[in-house]
C-alpha atoms as a PDB file:
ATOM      1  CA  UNK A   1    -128.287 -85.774  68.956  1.00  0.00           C
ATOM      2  CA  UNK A   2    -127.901 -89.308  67.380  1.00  0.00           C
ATOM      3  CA  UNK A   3    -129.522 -91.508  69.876  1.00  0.00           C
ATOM      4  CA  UNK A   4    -126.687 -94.700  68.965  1.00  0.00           C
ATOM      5  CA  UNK A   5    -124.031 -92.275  70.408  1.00  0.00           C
ATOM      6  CA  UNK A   6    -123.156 -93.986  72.989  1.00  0.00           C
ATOM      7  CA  UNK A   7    -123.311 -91.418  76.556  1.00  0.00           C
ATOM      8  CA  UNK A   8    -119.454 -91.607  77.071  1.00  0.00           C
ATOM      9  CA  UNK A   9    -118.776 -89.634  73.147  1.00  0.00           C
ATOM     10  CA  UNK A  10    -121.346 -87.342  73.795  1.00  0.00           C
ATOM     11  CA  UNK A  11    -121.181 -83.854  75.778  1.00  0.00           C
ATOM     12  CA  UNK A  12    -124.347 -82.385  76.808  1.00  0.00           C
ATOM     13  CA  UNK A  13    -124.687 -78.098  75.981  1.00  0.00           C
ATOM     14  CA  UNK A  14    -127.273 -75.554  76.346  1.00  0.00           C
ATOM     15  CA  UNK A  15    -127.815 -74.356  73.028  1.00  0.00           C
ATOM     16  CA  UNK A  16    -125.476 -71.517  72.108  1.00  0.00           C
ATOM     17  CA  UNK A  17    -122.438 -69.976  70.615  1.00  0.00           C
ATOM     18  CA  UNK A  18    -119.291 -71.186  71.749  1.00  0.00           C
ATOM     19  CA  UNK A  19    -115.320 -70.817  71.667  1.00  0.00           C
ATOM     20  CA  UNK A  20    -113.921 -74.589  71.109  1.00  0.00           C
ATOM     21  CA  UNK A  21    -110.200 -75.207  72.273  1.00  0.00           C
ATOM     22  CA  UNK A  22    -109.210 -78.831  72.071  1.00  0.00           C
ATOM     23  CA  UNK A  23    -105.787 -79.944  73.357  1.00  0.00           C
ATOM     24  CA  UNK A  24    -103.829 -83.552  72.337  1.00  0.00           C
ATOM     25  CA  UNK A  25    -100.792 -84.905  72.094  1.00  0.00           C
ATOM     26  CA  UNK A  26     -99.737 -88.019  70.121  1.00  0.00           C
ATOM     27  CA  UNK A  27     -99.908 -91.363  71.808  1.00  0.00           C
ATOM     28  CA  UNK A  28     -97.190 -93.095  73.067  1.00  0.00           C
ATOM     29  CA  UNK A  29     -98.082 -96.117  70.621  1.00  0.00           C
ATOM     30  CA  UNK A  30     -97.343 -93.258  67.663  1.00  0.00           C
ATOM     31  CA  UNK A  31    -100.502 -94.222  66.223  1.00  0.00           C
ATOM     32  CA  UNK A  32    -103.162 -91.098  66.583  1.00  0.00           C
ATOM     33  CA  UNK A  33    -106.303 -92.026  67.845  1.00  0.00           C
ATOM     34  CA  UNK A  34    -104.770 -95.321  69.495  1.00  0.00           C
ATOM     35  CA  UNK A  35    -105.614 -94.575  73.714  1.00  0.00           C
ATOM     36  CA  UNK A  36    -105.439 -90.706  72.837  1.00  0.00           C
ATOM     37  CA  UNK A  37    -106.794 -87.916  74.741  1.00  0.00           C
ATOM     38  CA  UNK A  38    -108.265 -85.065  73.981  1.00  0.00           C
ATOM     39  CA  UNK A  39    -109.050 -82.611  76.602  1.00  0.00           C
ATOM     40  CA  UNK A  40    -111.790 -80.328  75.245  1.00  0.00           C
ATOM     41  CA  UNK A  41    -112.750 -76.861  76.477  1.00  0.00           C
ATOM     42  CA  UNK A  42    -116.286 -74.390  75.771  1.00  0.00           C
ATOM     43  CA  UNK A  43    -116.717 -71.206  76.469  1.00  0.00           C
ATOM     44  CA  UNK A  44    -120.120 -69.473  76.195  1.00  0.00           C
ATOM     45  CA  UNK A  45    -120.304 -66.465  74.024  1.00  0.00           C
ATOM     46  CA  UNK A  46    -123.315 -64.131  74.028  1.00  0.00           C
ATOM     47  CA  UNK A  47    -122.817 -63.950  70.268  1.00  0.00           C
ATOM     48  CA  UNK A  48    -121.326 -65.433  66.942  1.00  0.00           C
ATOM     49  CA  UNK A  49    -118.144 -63.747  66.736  1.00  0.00           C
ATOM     50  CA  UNK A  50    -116.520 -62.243  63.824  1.00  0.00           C
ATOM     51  CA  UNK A  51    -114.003 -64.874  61.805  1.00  0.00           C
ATOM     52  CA  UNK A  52    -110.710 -63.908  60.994  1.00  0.00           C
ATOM     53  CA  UNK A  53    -111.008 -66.839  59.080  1.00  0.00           C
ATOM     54  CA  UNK A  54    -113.432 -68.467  56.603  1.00  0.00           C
ATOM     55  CA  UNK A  55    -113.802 -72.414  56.511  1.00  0.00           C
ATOM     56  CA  UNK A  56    -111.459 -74.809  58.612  1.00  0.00           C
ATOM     57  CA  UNK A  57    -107.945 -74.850  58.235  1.00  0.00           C
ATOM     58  CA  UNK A  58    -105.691 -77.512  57.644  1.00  0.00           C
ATOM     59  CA  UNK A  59    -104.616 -78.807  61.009  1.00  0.00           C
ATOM     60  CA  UNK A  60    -101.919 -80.955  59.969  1.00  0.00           C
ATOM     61  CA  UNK A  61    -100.005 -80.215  56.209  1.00  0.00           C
ATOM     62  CA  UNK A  62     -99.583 -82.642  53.728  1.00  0.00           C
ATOM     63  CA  UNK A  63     -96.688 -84.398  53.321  1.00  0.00           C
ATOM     64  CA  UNK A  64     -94.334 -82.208  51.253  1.00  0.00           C
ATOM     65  CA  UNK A  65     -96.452 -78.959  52.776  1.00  0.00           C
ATOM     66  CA  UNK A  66     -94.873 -76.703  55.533  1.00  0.00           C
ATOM     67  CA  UNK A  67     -97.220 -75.774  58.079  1.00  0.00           C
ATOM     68  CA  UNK A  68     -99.522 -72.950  57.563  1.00  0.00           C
ATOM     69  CA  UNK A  69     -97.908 -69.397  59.712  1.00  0.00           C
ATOM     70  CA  UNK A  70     -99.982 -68.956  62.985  1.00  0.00           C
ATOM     71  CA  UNK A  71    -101.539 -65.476  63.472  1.00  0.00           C
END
């Protein structure tokens, strides 16, 4: 870990594999990252899983894109 990260932006984890599920909502200001929070959950996994996907999708589309189909 980057020693200038200041304790309050950092979470502490034993080392491992883990499932990631991070939750937000846009701020009533309208401007992202502006008093947002994110609520961020880990869960342990014995092992790497298998990916159904490659890579990290696009989270939000580009401006004339629709958003990509959810599985």
């Amino acid at each position: 870990m980057d020693r200038s990260t200041p304790p309050s932006r950092s979470i502490p984890l034993e080392r491992g594999n883990y499932h990631v599920t991070l939750l937000t909502s846009a701020p009533s200001s309208g401007i992202l990252g502006e008093d947002q929070a994110i609520d961020i959950w880990f869960q342990a996994l014995e092992e790497f899983p298998d990916l159904a996907h490659h890579g990290v999708p696009q989270l939000v589309p580009e401006d004339n894109e629709e958003p990509a189909a959810q599985d």
